[in-house]
Protein backbone atom coordinates (compact mmCIF):
# COMPACT_ATOMS: atom_id res chain seq x y z
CA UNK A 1 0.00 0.00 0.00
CA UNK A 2 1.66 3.23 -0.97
CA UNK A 3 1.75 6.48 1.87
CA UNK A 4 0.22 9.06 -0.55
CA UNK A 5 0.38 12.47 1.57
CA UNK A 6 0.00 16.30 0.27
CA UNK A 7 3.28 18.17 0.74
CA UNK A 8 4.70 21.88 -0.23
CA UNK A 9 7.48 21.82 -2.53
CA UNK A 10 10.05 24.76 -3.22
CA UNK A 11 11.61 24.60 -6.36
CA UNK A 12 15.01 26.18 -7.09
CA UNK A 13 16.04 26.43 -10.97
CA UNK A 14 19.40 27.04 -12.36
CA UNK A 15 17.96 30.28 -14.28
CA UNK A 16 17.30 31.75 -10.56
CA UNK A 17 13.06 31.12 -10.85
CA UNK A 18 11.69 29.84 -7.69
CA UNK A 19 8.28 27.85 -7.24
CA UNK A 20 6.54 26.92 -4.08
CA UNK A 21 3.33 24.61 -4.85
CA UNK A 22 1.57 21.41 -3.35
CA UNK A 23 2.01 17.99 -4.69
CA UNK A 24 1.06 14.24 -3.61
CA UNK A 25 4.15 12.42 -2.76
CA UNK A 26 4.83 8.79 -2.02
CA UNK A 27 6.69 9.43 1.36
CA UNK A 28 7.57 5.36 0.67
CA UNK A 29 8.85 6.07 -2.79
CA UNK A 30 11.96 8.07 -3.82
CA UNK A 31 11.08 12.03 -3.52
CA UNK A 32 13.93 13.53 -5.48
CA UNK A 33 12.71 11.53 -8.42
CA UNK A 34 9.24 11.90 -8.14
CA UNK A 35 10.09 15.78 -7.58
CA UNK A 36 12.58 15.55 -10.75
CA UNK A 37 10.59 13.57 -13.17
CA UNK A 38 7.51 16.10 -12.16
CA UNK A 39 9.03 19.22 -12.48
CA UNK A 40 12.75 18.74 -14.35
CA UNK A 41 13.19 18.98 -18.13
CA UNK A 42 14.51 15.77 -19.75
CA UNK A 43 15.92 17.31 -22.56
CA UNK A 44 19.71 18.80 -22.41
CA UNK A 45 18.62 22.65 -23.17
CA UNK A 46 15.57 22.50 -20.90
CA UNK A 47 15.02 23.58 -17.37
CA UNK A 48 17.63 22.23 -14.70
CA UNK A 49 16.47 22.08 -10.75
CA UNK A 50 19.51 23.50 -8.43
CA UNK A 51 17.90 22.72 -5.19
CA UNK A 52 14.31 21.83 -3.81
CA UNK A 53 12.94 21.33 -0.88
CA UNK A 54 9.43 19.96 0.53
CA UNK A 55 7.23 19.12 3.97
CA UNK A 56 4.68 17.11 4.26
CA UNK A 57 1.42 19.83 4.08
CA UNK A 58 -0.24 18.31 7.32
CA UNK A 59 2.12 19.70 10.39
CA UNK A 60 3.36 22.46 11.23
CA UNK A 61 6.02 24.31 8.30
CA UNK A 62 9.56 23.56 9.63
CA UNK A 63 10.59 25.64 6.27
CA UNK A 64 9.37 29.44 5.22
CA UNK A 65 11.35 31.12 2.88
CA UNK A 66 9.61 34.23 1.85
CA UNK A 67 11.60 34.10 -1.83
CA UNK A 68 9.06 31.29 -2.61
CA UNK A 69 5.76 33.09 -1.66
């Protein structure tokens, strides 16, 4: 049985943009792919992620970043 949750994700990209949103994650299944594969550009020339970050949407925010608002 997967361990579906709602979390917030900040997204970093190499051309500077930042993202915050809310996605469904399988806490059970690797994030950083699910978050890459979801929001990373296969090609060569396309958008890169430098850094992300998420929580799960359900607790308290351990992470505020007011960049991403």
């Amino acid at each position: 049985m997967k361990d579906i949750r709602e979390c917030y994700v900040w997204l970093e990209y190499t051309d500077g943009r930042k993202v915050k949103l809310l996605m469904l994650l399988d806490i059970d299944d690797c994030v950083e792919r699910q978050i890459r594969e979801s929001f990373e550009s296969p090609s060569s020339d396309g958008r890169k992620l430098a850094d992300f970050k998420w929580d799960l949407a359900d607790r308290y925010q351990t992470i505020h970043n007011e960049e991403y608002s």
